[in-house]
N, C-alpha and C. Protein backbone atom coordinates (compact mmCIF):
# COMPACT_ATOMS: atom_id res chain seq x y z
N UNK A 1 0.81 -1.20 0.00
CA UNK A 1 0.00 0.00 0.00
C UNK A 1 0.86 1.26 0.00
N UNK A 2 2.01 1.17 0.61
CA UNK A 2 2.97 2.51 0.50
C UNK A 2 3.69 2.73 -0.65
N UNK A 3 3.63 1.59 -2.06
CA UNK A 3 4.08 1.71 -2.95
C UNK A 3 4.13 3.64 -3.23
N UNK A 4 3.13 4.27 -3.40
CA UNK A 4 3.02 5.56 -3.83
C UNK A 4 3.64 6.51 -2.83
N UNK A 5 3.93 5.99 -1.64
CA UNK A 5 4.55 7.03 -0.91
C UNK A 5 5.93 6.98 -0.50
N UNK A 6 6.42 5.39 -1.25
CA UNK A 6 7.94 4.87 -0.64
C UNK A 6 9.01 6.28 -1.37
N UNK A 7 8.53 6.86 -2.85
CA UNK A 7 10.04 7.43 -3.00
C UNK A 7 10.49 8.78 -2.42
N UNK A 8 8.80 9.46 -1.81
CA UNK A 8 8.88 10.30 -1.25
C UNK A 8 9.68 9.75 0.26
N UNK A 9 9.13 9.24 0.75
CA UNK A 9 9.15 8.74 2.50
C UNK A 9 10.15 8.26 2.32
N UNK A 10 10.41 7.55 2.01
CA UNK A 10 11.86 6.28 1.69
C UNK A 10 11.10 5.03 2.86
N UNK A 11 12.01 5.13 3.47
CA UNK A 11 11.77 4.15 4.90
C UNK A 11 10.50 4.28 5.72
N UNK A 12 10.30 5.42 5.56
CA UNK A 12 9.28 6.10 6.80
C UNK A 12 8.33 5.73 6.15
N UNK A 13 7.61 5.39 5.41
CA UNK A 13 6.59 4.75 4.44
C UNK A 13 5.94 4.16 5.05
N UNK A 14 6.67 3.06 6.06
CA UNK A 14 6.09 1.92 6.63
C UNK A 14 5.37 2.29 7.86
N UNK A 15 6.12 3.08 8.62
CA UNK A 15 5.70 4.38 9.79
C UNK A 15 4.53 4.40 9.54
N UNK A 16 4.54 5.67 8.67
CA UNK A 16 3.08 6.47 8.53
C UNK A 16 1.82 5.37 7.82
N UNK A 17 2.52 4.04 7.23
CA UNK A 17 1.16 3.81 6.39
C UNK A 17 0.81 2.84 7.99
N UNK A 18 1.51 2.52 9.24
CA UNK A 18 1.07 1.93 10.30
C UNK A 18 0.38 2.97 11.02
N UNK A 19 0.81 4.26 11.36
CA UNK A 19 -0.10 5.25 12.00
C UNK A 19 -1.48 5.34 11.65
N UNK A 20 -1.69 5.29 9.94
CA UNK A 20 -2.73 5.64 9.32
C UNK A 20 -3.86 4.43 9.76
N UNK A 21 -3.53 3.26 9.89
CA UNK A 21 -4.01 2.20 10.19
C UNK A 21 -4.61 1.70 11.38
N UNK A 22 -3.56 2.53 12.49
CA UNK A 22 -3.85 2.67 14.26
C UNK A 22 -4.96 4.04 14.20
N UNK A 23 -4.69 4.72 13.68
CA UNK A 23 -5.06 6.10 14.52
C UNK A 23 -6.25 6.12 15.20
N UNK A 24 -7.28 5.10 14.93
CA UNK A 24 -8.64 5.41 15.19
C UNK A 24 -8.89 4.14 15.83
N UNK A 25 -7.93 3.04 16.63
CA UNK A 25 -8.69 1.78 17.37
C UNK A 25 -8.93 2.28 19.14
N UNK A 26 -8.67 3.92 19.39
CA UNK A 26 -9.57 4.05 20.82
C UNK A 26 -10.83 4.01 20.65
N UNK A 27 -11.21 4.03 19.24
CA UNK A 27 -12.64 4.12 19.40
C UNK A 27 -13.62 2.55 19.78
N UNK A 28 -12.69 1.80 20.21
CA UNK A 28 -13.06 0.70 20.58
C UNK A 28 -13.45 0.26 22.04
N UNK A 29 -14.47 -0.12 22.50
CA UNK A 29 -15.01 -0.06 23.60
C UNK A 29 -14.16 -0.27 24.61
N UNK A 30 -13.97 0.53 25.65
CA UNK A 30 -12.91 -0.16 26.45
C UNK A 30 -11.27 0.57 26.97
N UNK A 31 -10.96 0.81 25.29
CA UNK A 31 -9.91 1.84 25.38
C UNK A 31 -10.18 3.30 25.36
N UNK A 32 -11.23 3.82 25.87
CA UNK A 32 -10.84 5.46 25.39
C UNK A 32 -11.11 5.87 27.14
N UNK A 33 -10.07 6.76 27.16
CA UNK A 33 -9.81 7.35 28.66
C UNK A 33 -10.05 9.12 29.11
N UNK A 34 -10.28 8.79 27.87
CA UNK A 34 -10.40 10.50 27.84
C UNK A 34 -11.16 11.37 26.49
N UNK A 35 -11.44 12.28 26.19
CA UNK A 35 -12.30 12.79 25.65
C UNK A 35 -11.54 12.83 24.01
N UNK A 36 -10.41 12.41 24.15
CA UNK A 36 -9.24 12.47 23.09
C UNK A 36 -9.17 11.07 22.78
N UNK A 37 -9.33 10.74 21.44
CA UNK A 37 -9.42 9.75 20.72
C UNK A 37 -7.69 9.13 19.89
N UNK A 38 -7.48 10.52 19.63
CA UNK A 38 -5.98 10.03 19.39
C UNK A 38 -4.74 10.31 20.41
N UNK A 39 -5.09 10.86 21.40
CA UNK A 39 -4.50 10.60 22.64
C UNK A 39 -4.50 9.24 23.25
N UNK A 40 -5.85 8.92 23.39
CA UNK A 40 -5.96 7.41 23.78
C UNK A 40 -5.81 6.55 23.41
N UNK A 41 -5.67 6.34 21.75
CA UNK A 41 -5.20 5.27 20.82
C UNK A 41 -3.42 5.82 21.40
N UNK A 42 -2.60 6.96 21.09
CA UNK A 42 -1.36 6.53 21.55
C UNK A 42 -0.82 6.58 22.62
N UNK A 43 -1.67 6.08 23.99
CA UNK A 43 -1.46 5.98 24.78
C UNK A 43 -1.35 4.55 24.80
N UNK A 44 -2.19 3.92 24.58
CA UNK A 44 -2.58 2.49 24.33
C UNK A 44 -1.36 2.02 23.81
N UNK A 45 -0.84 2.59 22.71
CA UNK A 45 0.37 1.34 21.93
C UNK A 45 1.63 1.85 22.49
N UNK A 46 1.54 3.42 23.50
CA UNK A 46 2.57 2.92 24.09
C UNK A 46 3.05 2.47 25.24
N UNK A 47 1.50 2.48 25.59
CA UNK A 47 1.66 1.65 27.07
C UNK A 47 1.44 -0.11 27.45
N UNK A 48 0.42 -0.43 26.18
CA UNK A 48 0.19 -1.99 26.11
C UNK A 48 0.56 -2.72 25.53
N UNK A 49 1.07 -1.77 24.03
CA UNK A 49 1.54 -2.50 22.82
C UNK A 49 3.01 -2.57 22.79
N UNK A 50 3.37 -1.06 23.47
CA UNK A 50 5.22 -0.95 23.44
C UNK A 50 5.42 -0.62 22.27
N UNK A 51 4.83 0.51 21.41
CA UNK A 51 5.01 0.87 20.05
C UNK A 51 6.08 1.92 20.12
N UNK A 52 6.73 1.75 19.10
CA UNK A 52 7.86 2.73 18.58
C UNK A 52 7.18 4.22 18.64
N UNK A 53 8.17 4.69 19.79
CA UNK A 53 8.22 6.32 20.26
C UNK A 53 7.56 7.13 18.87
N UNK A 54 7.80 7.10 17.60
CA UNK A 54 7.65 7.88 16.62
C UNK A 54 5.78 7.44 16.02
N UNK A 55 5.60 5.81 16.28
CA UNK A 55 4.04 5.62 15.79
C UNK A 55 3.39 6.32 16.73
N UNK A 56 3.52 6.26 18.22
CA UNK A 56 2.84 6.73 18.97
C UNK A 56 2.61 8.14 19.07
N UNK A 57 3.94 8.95 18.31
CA UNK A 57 3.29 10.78 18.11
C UNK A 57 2.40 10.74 16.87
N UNK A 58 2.77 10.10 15.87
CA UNK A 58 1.93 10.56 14.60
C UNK A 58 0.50 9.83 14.80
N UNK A 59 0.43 9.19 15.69
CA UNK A 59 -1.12 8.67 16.03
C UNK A 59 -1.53 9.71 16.96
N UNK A 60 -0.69 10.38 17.83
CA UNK A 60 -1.15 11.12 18.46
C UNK A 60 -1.89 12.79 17.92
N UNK A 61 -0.42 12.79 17.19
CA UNK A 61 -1.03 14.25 15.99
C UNK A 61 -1.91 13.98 15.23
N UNK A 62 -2.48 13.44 15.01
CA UNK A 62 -3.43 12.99 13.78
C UNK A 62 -4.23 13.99 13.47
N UNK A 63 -4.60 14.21 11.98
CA UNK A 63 -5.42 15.33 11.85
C UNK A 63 -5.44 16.53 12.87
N UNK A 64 -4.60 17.44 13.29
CA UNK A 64 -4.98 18.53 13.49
C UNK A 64 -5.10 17.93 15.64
N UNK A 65 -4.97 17.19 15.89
CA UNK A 65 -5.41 16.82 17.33
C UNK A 65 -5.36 17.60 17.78
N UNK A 66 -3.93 18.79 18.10
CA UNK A 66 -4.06 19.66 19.25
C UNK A 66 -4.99 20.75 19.25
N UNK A 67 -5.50 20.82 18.23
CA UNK A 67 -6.80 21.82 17.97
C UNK A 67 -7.77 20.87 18.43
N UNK A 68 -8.14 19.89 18.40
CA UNK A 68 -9.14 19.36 18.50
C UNK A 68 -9.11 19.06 20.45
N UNK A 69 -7.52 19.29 21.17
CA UNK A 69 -7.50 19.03 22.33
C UNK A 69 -8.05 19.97 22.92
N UNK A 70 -7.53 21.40 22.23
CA UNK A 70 -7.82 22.68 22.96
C UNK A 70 -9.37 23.22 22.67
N UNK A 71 -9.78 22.44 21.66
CA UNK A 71 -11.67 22.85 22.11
C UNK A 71 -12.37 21.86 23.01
N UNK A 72 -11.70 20.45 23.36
CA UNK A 72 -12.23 19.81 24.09
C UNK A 72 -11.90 20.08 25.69
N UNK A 73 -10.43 20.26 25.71
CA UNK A 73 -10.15 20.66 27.19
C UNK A 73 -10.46 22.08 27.18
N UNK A 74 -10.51 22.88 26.49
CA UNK A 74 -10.50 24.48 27.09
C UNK A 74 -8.81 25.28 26.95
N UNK A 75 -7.90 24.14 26.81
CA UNK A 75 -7.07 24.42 27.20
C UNK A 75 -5.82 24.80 26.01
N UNK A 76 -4.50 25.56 26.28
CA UNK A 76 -4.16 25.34 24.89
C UNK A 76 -3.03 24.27 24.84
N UNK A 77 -2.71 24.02 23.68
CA UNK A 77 -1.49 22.48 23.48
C UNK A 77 -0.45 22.97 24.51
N UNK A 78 -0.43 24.29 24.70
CA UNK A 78 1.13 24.61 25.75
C UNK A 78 1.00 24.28 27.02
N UNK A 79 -0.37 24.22 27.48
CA UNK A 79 -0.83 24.13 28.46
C UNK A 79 -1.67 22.40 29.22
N UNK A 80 -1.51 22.06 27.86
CA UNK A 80 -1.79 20.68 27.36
C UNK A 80 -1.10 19.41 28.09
N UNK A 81 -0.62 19.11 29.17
CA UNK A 81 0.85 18.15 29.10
C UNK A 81 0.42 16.73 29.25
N UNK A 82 -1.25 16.34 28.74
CA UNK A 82 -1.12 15.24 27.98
C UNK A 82 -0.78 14.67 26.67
N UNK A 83 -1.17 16.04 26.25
CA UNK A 83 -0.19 16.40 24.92
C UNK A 83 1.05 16.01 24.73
N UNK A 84 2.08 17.18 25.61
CA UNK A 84 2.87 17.23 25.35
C UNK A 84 3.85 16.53 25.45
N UNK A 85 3.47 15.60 26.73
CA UNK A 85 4.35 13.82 26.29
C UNK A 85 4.52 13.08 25.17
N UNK A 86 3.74 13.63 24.21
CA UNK A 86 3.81 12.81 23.17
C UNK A 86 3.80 13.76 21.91
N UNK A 87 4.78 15.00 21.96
CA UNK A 87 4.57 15.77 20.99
C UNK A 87 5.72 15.10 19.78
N UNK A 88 5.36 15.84 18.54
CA UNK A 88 6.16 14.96 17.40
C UNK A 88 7.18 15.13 17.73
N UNK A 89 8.25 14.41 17.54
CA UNK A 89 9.59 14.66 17.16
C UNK A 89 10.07 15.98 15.88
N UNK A 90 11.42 16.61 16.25
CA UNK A 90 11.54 17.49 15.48
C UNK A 90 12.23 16.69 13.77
N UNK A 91 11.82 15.71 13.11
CA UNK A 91 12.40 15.04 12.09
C UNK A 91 11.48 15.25 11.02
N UNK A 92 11.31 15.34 9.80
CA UNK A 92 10.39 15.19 9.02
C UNK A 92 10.44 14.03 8.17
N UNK A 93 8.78 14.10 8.04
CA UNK A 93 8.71 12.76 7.95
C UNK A 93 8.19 12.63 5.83
């Protein structure tokens, strides 16, 4: 499936086409802990699954999250520090 994104990505291909794939299993009964859906999915793989430091931010950023944190908490991403445990790495991907 990453055929189309390997020559851009190179390696990281495999990364993001696994993020894309996780991002949305808090929505599964059981796992969601909080009002944050992709907080709680990468909380989950990196607390049950033991997922690589880097799946667990880009599941965490997903679409826009910290906007979506700061209308749910009130609060902003700086102020955020469930967030901010899991902010991206400075690498591009």
């Amino acid at each position: 499936m990453t055929g189309g994104l390997r020559p851009v990505l190179g390696t990281d291909a495999d990364l993001l086409e696994a993020a894309a794939w996780r991002h949305d299993i808090s929505y599964t009964p059981g796992l969601a802990a909080t009002a944050l859906h992709s907080l709680d999915c990468a909380r989950y793989l990196r607390d049950a699954q033991h997922a690589d430091a880097m799946l667990c931010r880009l599941v965490a950023h997903h679409s826009r999250a910290i906007i979506e944190a700061e209308t749910s908490t009130g609060r902003t991403g700086r102020g955020n520090s469930d967030l901010r445990c899991t902010s991206p790495a400075r690498r591009s991907i």
